[in-house]
N, C-alpha and C. Protein backbone atom coordinates (compact mmCIF):
# COMPACT_ATOMS: atom_id res chain seq x y z
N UNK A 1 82.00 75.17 53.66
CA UNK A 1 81.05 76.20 53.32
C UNK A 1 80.78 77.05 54.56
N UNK A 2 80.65 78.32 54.28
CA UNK A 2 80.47 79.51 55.37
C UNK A 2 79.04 80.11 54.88
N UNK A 3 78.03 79.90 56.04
CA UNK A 3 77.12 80.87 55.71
C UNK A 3 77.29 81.58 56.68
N UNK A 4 76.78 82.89 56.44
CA UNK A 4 77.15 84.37 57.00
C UNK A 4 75.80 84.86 56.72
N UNK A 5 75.41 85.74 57.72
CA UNK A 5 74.29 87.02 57.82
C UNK A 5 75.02 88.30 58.69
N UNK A 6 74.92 89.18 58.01
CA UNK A 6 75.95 90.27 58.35
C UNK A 6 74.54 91.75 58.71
N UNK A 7 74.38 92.01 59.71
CA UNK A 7 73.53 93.33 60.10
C UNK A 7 74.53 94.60 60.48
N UNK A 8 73.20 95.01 60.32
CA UNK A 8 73.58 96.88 60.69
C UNK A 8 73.37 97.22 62.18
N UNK A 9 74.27 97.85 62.94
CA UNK A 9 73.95 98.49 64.64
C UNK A 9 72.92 99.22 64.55
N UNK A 10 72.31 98.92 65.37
CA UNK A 10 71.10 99.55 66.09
C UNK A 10 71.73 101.62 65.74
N UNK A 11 71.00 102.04 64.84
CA UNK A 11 70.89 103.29 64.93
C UNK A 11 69.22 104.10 65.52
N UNK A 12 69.23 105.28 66.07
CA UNK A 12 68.09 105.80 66.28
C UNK A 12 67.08 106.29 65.03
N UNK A 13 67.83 106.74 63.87
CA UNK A 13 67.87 106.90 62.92
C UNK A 13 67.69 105.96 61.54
N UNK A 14 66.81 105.58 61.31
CA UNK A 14 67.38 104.48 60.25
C UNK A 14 65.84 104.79 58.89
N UNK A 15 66.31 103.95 57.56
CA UNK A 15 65.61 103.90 56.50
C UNK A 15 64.41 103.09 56.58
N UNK A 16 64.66 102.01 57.34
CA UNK A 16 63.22 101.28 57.47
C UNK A 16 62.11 101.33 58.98
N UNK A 17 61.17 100.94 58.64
CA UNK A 17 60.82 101.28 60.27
C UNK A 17 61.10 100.32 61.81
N UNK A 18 61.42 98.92 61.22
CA UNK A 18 61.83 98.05 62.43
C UNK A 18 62.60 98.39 63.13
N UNK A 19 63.75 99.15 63.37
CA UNK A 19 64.34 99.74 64.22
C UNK A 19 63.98 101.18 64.97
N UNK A 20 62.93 101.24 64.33
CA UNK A 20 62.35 102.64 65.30
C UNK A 20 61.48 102.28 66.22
N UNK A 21 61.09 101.34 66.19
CA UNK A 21 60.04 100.72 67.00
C UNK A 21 60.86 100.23 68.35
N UNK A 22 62.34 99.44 68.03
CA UNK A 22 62.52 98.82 68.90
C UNK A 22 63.89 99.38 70.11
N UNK A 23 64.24 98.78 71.35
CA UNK A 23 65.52 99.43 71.63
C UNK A 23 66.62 98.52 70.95
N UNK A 24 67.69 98.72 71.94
CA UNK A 24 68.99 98.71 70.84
C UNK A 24 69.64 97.13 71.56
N UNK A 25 69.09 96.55 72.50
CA UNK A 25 69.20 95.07 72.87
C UNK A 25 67.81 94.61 72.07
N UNK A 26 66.62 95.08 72.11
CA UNK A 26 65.23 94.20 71.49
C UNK A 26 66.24 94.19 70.02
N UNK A 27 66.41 95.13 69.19
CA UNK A 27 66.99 94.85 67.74
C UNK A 27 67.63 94.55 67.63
N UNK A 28 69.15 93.98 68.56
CA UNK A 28 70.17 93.03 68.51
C UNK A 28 69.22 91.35 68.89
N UNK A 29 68.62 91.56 69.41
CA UNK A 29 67.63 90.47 69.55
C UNK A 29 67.01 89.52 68.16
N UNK A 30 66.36 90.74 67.81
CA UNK A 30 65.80 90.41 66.41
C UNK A 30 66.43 90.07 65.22
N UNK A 31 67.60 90.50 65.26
CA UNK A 31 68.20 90.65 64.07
C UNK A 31 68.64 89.03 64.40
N UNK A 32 69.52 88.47 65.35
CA UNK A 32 69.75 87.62 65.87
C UNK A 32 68.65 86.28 65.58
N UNK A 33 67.30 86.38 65.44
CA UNK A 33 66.69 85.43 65.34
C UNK A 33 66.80 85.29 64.21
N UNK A 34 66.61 86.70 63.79
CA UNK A 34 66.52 86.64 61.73
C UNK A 34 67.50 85.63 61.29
N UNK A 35 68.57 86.32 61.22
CA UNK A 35 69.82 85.58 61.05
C UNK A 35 69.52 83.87 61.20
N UNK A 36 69.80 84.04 62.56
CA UNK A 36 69.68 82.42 62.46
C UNK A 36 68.27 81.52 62.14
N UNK A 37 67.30 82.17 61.76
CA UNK A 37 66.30 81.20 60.38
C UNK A 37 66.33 81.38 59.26
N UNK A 38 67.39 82.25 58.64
CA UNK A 38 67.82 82.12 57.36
C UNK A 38 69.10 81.11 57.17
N UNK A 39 70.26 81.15 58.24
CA UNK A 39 70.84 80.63 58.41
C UNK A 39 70.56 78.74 58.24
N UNK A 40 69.53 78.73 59.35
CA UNK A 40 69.37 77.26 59.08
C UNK A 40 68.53 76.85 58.04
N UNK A 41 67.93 77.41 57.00
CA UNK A 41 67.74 76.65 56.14
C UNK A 41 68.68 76.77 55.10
N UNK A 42 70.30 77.63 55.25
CA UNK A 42 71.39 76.84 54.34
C UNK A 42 72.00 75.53 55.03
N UNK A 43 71.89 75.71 56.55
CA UNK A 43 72.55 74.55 57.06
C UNK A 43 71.89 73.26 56.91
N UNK A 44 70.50 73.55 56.91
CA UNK A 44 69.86 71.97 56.57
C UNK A 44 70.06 71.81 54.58
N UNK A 45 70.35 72.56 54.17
CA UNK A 45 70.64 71.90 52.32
C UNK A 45 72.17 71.51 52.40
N UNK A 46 73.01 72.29 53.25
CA UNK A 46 74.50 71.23 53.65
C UNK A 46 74.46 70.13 54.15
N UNK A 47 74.02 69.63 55.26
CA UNK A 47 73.43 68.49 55.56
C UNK A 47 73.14 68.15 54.95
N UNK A 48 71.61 68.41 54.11
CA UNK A 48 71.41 67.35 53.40
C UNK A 48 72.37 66.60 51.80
N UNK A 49 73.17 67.89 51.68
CA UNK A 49 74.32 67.24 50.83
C UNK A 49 75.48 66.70 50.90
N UNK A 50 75.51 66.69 52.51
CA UNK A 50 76.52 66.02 53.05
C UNK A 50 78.23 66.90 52.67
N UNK A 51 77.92 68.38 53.14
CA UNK A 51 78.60 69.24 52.91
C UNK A 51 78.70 70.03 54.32
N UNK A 52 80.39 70.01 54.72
CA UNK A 52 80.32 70.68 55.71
C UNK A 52 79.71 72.04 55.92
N UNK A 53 79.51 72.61 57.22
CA UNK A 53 79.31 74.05 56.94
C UNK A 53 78.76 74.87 58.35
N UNK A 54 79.40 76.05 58.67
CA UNK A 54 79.97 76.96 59.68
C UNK A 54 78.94 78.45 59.03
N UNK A 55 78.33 78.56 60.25
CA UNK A 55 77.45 79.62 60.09
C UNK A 55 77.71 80.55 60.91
N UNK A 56 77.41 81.86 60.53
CA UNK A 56 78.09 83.46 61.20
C UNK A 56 76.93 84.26 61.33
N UNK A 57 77.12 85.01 62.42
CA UNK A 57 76.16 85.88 62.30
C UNK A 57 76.87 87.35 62.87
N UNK A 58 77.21 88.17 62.27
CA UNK A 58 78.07 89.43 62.16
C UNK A 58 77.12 90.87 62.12
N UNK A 59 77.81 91.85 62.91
CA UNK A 59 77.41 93.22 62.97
C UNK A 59 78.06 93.73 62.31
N UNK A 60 78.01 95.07 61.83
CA UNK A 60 78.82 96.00 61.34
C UNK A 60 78.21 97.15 61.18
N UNK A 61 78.87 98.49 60.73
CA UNK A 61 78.71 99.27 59.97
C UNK A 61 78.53 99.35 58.46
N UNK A 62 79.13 98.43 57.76
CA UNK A 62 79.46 98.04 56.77
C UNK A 62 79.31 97.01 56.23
N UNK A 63 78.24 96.20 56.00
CA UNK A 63 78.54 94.38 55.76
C UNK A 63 79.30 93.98 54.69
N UNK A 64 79.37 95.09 53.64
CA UNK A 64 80.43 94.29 53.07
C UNK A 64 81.72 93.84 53.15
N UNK A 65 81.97 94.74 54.46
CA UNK A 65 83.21 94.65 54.87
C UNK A 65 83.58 93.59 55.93
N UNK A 66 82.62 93.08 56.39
CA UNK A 66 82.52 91.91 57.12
C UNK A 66 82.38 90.37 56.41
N UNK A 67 81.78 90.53 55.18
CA UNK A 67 81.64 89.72 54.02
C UNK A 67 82.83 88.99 53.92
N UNK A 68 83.84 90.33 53.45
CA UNK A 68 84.82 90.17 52.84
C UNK A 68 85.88 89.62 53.67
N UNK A 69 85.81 90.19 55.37
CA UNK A 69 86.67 89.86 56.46
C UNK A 69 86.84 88.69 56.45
N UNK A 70 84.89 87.97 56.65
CA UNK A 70 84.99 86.67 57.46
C UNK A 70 85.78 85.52 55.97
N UNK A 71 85.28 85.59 54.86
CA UNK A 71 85.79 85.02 53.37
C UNK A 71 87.07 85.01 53.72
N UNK A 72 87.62 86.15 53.95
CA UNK A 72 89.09 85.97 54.09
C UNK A 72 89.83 84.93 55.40
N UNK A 73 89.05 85.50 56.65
CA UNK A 73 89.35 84.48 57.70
C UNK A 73 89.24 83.03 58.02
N UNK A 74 88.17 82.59 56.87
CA UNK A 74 87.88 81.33 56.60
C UNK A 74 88.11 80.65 55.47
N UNK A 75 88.95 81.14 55.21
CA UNK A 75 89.93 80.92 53.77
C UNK A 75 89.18 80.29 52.39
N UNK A 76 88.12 81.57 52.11
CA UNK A 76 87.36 80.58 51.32
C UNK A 76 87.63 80.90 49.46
N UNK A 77 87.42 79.65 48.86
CA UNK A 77 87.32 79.96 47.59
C UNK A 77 86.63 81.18 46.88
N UNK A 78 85.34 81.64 47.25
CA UNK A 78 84.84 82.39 46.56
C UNK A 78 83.09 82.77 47.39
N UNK A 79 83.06 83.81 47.04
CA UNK A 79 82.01 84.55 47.87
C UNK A 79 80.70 84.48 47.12
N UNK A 80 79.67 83.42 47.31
CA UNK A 80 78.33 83.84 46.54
C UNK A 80 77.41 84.49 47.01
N UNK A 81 76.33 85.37 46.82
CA UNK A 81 75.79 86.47 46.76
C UNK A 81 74.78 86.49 45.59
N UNK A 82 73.59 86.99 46.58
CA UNK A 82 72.23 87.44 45.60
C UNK A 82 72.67 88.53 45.39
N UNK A 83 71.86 88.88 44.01
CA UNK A 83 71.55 90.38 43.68
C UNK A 83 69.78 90.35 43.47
N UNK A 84 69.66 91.64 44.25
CA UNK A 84 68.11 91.57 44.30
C UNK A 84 67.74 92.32 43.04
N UNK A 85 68.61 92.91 42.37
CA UNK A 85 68.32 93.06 41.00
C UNK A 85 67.76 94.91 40.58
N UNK A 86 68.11 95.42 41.52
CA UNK A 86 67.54 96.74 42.15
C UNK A 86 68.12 97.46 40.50
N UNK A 87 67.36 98.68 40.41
CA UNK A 87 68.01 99.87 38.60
C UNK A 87 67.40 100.72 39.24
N UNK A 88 68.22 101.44 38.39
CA UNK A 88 67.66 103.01 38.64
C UNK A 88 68.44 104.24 39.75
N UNK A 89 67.47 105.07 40.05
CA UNK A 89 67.73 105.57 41.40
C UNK A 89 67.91 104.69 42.67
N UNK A 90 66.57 104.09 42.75
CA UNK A 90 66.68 102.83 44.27
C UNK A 90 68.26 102.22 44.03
N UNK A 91 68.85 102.10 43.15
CA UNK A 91 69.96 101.09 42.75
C UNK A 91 71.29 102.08 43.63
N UNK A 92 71.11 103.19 43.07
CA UNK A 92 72.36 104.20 43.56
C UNK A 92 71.88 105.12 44.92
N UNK A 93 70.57 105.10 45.27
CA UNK A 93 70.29 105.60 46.51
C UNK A 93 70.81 104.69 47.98
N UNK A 94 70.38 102.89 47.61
CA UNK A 94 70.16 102.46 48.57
C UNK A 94 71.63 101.88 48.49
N UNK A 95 72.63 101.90 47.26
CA UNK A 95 73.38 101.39 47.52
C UNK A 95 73.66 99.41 47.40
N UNK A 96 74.47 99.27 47.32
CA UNK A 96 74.36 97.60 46.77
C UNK A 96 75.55 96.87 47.37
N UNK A 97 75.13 95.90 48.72
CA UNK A 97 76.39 95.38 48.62
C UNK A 97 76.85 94.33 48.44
N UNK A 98 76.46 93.89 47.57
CA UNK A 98 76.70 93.25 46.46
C UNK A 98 77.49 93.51 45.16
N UNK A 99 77.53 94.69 44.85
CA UNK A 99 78.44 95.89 44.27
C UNK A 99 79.70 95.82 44.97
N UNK A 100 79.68 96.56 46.61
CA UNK A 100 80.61 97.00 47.00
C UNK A 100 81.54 95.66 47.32
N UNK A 101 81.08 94.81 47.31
CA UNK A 101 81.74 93.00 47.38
C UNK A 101 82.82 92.72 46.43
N UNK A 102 81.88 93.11 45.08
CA UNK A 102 82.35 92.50 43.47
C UNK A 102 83.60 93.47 43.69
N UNK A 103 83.61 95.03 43.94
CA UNK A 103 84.14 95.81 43.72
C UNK A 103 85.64 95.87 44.75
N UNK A 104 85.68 95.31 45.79
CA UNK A 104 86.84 95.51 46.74
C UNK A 104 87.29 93.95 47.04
N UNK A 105 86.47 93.03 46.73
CA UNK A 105 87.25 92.05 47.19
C UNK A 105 88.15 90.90 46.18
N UNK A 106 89.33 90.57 46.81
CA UNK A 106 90.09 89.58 45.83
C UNK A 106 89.48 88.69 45.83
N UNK A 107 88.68 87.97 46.54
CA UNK A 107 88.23 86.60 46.50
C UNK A 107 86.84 86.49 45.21
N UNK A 108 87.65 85.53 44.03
CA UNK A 108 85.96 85.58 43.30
C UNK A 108 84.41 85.44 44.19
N UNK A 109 83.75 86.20 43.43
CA UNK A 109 82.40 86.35 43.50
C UNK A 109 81.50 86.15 42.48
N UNK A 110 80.65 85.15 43.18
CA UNK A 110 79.62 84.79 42.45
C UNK A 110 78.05 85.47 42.72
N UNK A 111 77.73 86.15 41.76
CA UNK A 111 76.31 86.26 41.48
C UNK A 111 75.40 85.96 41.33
N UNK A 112 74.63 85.34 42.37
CA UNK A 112 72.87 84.95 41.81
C UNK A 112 71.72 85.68 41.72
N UNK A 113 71.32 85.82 40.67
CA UNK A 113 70.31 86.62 40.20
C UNK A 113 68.95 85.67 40.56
């Protein structure tokens, strides 16, 4: 099992406000902690199932494209993935990648709603 947290580079510019606040090492910083306390609470439910498992923490421009990279580099069966369940405008404004996953990659994908 691969868990993965995949972020966005430090732009000056951005949609939410945590990166306007911060510089561009403090938000590689942050993102970095994020990551890894989401991270470990998949690694402690592997453990506790006595299931191996290799955790990532990835930049990009693109996460789905890093999604799809690391799946591929770690030769995995199949890619699971929330959907936060977004309609509407917000759905096609903000974009989904979770969408762009289902949509480009060979490796099945699974959906949790």
């Amino acid at each position: 099992m691969v868990g993965l947290t995949v972020t966005m580079p430090f732009h000056a510019f951005a949609l939410e406000a945590m990166p306007l606040t911060d510089t561009a090492d403090k938000f590689e910083e942050n993102m970095r902690a994020f990551g890894k306390k989401n991270l470990s609470v998949i690694e402690a439910a592997a453990k506790q199932a006595g299931v191996p498992c290799l955790t990532l923490t990835r930049s990009g421009e693109h996460p789905y494209q890093e999604i799809i990279k690391v799946a591929e580099e770690e030769t995995c069966d199949a890619i699971c993935m929330a959907s936060h369940g977004r309609r509407g405008v917000s759905a096609l404004v903000l974009g989904s990648e979770t969408v762009k996953v289902l949509t480009h990659s060979r490796i099945p994908v699974v959906v949790v709603r």
